[in-house]
N, C-alpha and C. Protein backbone atom coordinates (compact mmCIF):
# COMPACT_ATOMS: atom_id res chain seq x y z
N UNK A 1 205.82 129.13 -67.22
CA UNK A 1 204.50 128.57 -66.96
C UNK A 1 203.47 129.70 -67.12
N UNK A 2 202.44 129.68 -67.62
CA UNK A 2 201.63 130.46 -68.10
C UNK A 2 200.55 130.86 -67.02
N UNK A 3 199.72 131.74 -66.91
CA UNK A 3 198.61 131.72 -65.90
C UNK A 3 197.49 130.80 -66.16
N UNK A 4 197.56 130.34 -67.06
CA UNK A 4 196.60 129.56 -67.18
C UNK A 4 196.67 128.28 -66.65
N UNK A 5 197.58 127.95 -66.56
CA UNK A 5 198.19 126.46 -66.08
C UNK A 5 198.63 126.24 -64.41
N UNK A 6 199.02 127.70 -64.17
CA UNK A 6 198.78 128.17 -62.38
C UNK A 6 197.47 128.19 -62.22
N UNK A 7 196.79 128.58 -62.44
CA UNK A 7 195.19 128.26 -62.01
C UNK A 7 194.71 126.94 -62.55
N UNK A 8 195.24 126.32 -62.63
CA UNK A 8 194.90 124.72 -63.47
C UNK A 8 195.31 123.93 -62.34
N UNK A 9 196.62 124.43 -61.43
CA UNK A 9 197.07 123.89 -60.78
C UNK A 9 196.65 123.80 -59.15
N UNK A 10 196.17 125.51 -59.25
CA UNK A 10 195.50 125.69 -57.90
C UNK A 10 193.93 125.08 -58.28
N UNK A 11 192.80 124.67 -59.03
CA UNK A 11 191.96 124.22 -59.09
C UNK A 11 191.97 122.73 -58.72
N UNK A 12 192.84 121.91 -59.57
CA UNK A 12 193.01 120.63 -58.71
C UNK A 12 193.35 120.33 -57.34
N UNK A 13 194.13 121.48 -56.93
CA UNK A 13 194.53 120.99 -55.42
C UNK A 13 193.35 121.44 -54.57
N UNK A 14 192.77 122.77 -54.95
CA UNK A 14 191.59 122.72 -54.34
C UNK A 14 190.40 121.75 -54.39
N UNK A 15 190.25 121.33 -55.99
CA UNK A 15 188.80 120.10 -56.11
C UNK A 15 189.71 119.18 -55.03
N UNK A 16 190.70 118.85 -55.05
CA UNK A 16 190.67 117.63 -54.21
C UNK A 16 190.79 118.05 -52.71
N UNK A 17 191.04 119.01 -51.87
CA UNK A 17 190.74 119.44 -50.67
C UNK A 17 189.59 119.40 -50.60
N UNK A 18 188.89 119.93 -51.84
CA UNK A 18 187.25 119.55 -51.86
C UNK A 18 186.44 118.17 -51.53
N UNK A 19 186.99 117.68 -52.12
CA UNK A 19 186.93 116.03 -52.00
C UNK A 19 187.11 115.51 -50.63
N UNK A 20 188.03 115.64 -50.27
CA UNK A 20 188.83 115.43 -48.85
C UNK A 20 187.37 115.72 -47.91
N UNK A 21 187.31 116.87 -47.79
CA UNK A 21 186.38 117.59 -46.51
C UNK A 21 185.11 117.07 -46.56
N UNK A 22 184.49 116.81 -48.35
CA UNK A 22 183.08 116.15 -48.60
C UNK A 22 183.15 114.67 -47.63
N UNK A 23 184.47 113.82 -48.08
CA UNK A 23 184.51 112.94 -48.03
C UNK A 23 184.32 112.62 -46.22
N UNK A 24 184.98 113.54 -45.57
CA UNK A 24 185.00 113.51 -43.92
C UNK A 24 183.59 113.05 -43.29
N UNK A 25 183.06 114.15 -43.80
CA UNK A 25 181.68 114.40 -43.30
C UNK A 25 180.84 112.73 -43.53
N UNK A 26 179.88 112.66 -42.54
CA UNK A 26 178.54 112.00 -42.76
C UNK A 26 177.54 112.19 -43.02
N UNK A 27 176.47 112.63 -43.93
CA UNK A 27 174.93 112.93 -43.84
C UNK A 27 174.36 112.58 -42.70
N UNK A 28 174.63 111.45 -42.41
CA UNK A 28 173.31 111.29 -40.99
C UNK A 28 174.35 111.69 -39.04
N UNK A 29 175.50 112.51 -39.36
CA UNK A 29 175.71 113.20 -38.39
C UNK A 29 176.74 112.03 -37.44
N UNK A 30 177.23 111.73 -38.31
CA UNK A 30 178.70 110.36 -38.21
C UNK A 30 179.92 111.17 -38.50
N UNK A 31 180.51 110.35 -39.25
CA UNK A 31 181.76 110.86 -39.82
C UNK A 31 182.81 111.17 -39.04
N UNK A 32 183.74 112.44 -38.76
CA UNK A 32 184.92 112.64 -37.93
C UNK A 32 184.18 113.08 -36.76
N UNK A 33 182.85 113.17 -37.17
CA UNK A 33 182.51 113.93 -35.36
C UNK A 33 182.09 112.76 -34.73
N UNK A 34 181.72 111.52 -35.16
CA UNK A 34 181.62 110.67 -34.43
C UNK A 34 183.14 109.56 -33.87
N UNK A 35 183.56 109.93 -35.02
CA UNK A 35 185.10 108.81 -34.38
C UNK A 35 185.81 110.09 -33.87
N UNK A 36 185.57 110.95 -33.48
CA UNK A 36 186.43 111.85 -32.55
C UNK A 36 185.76 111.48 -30.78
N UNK A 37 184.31 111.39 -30.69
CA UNK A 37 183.94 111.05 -29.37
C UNK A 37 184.01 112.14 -28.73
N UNK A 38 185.41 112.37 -28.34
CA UNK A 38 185.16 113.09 -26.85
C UNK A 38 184.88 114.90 -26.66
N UNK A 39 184.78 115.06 -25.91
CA UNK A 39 184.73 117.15 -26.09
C UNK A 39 185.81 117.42 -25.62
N UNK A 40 186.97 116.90 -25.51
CA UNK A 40 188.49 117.62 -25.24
C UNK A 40 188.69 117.73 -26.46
N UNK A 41 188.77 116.81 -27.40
CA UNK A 41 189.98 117.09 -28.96
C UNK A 41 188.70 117.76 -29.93
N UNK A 42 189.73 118.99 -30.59
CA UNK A 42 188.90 119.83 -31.54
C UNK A 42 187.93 120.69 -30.64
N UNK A 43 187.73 120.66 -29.59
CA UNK A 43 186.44 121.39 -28.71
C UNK A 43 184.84 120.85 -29.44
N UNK A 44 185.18 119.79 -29.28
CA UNK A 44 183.88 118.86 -29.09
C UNK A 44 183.49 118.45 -30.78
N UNK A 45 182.00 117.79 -30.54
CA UNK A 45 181.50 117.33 -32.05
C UNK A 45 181.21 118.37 -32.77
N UNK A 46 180.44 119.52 -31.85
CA UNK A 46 179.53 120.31 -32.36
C UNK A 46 180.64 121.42 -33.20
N UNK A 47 182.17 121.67 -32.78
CA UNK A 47 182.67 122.53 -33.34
C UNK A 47 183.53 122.02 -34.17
N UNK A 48 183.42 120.28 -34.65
CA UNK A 48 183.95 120.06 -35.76
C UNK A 48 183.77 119.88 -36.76
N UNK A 49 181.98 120.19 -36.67
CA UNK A 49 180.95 120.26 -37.53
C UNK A 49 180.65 121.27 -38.19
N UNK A 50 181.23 122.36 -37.40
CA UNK A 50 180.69 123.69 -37.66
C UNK A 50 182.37 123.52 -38.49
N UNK A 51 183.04 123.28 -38.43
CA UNK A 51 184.62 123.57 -39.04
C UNK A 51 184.43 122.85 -40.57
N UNK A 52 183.64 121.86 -40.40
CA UNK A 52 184.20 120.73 -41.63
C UNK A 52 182.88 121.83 -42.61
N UNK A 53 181.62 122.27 -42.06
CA UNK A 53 180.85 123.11 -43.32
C UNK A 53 181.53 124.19 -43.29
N UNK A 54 181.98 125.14 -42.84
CA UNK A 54 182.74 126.26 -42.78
C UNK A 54 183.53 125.70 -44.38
N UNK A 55 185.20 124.70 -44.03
CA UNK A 55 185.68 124.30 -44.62
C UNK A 55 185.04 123.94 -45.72
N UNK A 56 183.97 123.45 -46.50
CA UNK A 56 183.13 123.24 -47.62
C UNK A 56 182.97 124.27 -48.62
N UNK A 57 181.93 125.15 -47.68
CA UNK A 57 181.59 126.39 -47.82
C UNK A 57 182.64 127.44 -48.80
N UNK A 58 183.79 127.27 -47.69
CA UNK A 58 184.92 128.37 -48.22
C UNK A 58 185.68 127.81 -49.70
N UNK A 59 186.35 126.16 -49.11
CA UNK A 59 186.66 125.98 -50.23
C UNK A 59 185.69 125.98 -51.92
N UNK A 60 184.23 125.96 -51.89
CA UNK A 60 183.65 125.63 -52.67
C UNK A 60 183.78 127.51 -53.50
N UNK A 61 183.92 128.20 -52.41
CA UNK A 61 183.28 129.66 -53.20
C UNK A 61 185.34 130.04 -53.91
N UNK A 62 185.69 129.46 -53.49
CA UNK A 62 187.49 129.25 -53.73
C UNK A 62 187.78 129.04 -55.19
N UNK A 63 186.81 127.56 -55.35
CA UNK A 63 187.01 126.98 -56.63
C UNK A 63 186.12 127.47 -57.54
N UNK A 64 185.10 128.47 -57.23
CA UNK A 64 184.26 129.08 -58.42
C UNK A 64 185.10 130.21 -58.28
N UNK A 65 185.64 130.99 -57.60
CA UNK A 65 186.78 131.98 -57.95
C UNK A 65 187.85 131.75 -58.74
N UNK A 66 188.47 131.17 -59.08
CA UNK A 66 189.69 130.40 -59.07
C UNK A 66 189.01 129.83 -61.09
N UNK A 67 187.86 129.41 -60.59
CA UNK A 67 187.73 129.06 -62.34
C UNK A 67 186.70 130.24 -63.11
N UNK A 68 186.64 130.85 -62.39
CA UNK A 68 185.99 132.74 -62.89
C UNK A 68 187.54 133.53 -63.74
N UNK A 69 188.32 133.54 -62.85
CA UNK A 69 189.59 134.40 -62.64
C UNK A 69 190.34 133.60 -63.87
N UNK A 70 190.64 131.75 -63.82
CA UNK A 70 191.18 131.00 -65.06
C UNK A 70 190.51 131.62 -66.54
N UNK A 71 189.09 131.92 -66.23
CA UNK A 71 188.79 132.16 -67.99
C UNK A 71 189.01 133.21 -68.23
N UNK A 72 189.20 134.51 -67.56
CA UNK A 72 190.03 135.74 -67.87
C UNK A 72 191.36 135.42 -68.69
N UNK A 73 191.96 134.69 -67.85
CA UNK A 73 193.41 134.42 -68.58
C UNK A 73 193.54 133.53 -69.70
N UNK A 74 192.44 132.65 -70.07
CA UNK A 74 192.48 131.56 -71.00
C UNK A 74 192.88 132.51 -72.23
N UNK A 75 194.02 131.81 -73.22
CA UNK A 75 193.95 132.58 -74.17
C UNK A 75 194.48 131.25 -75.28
N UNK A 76 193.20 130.66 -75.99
CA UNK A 76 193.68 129.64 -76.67
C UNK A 76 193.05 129.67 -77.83
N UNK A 77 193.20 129.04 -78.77
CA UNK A 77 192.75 128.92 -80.53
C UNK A 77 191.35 129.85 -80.86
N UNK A 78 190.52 130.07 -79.39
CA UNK A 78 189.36 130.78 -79.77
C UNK A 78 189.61 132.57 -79.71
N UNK A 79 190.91 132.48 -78.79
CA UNK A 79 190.76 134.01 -78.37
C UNK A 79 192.24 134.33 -79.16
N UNK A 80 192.33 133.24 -80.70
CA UNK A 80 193.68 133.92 -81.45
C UNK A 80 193.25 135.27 -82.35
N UNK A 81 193.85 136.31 -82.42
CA UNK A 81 193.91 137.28 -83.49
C UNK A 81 193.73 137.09 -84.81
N UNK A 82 194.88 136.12 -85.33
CA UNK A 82 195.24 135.94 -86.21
C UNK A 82 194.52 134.67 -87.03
N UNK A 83 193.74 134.97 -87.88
CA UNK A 83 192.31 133.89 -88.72
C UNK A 83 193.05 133.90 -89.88
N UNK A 84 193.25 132.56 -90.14
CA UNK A 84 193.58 132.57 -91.20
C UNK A 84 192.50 132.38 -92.63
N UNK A 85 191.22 131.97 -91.92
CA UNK A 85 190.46 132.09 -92.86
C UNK A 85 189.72 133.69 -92.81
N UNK A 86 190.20 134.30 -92.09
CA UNK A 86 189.58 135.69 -93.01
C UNK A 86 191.19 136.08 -93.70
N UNK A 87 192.24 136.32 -93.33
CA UNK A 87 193.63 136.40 -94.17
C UNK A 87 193.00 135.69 -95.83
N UNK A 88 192.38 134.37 -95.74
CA UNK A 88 192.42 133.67 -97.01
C UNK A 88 191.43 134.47 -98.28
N UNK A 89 190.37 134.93 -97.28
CA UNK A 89 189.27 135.48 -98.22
C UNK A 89 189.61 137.24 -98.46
N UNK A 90 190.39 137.82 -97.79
CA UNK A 90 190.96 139.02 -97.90
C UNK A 90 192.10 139.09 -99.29
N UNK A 91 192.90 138.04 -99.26
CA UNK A 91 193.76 137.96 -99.99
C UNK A 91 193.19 137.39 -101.41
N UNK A 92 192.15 136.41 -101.30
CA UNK A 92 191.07 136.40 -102.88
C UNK A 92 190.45 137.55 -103.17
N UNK A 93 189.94 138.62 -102.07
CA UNK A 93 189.34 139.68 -102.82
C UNK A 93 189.84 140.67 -102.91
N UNK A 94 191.09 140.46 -102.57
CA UNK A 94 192.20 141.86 -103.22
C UNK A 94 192.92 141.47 -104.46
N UNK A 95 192.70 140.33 -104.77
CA UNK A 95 193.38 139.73 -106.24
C UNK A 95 192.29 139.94 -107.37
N UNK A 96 190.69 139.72 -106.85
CA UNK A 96 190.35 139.54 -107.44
C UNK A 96 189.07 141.01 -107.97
N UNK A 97 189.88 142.09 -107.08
CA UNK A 97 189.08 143.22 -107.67
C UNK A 97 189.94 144.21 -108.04
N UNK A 98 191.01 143.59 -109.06
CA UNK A 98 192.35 144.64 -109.61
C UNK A 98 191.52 144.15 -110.96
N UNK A 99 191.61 145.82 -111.08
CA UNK A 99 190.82 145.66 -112.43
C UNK A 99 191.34 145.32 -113.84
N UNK A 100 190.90 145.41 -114.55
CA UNK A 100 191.22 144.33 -115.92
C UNK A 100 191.24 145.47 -117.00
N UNK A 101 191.83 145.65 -117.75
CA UNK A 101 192.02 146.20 -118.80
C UNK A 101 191.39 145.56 -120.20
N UNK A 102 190.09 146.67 -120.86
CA UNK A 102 189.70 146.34 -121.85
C UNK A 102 189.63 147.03 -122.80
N UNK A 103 190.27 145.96 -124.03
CA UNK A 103 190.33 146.31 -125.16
C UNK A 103 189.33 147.21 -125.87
N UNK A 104 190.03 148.83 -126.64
CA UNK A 104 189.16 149.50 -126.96
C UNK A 104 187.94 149.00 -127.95
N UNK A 105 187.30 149.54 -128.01
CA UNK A 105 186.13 149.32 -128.89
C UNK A 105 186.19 149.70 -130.07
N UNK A 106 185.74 148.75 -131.30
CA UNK A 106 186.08 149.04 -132.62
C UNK A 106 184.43 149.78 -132.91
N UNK A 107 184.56 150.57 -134.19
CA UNK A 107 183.50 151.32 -134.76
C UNK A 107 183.52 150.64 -135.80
């Protein structure tokens, strides 16, 4: 398995942890902190709020790492060595500047 395809792999599992945590949350201040209710579980609303942006936060700077670090390793048809269209035009102009032999000149 290539590195490129390990970071292919850790990017999806992260976008979708991503997903997950977006998805928890409420904009208008609902979501798991409201169907949790009480201040025994998690240590209240206020610190599961502060957990679920924390959790955002981190995973988000995760997945711009993670696809920074993937294009280092990308190594596909753009980053090949080997062109075959300069090979093609190298090999016409080495055929085609062997010089020619001409017939002497008559007086």
């Amino acid at each position: 398995m290539s590195t490129f395809s390990i970071f292919l792999v850790l990017i999806t599992i992260v976008c979708f942890l991503l997903i997950v945590v977006i998805m928890v949350q409420n904009p208008k201040g609902g979501g798991l902190s409201s169907a949790i209710g009480g201040t025994q579980m998690l240590g209240g609303v206020q610190k599961t709020t502060d957990f679920l942006d924390k959790s955002t936060w981190t995973l988000a700077t995760i997945l711009i790492a993670l696809i920074l670090l993937s294009s280092l390793s990308f190594v596909g048809s753009l980053g090949d060595t080997d062109s075959k269209i300069i090979d093609k035009t190298e090999t016409a102009a080495t055929t085609s500047a062997t010089p020619v032999k001409e017939a002497p000149a008559k007086k």
